[in-house]
Protein backbone atom coordinates (compact mmCIF):
# COMPACT_ATOMS: atom_id res chain seq x y z
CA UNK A 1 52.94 23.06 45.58
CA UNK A 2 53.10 21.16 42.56
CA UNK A 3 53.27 17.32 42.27
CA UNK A 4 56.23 15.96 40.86
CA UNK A 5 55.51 12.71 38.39
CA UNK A 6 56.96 9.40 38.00
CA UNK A 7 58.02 8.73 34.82
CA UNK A 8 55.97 5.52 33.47
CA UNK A 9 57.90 2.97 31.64
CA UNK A 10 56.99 0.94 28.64
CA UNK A 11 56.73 -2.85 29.00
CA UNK A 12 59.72 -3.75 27.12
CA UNK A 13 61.83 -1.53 29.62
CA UNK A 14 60.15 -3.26 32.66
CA UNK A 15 60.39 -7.04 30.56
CA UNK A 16 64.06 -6.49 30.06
CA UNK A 17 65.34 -8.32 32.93
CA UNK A 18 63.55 -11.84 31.96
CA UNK A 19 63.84 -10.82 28.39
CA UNK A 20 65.85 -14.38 27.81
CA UNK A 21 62.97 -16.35 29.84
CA UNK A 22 60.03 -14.62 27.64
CA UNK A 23 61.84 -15.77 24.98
CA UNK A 24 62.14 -19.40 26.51
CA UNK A 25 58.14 -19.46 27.32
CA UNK A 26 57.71 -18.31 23.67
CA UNK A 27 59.60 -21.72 23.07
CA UNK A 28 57.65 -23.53 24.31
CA UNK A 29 54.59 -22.19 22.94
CA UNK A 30 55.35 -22.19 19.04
CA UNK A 31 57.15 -25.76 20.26
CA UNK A 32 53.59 -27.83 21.73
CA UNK A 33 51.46 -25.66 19.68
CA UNK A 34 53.30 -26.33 16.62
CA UNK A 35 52.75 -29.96 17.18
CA UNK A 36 48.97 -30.17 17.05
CA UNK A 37 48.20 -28.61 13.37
CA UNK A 38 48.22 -26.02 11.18
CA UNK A 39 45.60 -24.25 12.69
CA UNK A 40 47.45 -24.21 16.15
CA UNK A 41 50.55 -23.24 14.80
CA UNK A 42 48.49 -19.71 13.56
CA UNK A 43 47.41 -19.51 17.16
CA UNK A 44 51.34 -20.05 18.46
CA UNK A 45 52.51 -17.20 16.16
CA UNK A 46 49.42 -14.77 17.17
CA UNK A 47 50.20 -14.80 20.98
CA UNK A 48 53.57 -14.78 20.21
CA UNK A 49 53.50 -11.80 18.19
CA UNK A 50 50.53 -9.98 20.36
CA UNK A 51 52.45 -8.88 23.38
CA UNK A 52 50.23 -7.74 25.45
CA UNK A 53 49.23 -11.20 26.76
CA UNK A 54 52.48 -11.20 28.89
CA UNK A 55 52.03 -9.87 32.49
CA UNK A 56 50.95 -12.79 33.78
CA UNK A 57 53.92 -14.91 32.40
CA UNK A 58 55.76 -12.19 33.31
CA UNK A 59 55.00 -12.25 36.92
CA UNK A 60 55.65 -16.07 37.37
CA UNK A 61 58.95 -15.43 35.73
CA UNK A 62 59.80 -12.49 37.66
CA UNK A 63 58.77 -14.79 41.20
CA UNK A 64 61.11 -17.67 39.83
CA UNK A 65 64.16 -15.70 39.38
CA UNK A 66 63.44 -14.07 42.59
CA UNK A 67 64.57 -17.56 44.21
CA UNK A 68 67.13 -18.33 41.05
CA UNK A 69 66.68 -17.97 37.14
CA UNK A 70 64.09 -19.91 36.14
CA UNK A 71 64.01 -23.64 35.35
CA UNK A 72 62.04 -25.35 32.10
CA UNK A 73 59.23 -26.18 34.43
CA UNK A 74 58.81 -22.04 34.81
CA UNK A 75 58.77 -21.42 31.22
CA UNK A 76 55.94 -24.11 30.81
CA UNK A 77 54.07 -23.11 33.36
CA UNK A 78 54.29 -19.24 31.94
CA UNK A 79 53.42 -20.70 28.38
CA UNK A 80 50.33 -21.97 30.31
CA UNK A 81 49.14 -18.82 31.31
């Protein structure tokens, strides 16, 4: 009897329905790290681009629009993380 396999899914499949909120924490991210230097705008625009630092964003975004679509307050609080 053979076992039958799940598919797995990539992250941008499985990010697709908060897509527009990622977006919004990545906002705010280039947006208060822009504001302290040079140096921390290279930072913004590293985790920005290195997606792999999402899932735990992704999981307070995911809980917020759970309840309703999340509010500013979410996206900073993901941009935290």
């Amino acid at each position: 009897m053979g076992q039958s396999r799940v598919p797995l899914l990539d992250l941008e499949t499985i990010y697709e329905p908060i897509s527009q909120a990622l977006a919004r924490t990545e906002e705010v991210i280039a947006r208060e790290l822009a504001s302290d230097g040079e140096y921390a705008g290279e930072v913004a625009k590293a985790l920005i681009q290195g997606k792999g630092k999402r899932l735990r964003p992704a999981l307070l975004l995911f809980s917020a629009q759970a309840d309703r679509f999340p509010s500013e307050a979410s996206y900073v609080a993901a941009a935290a993380m």
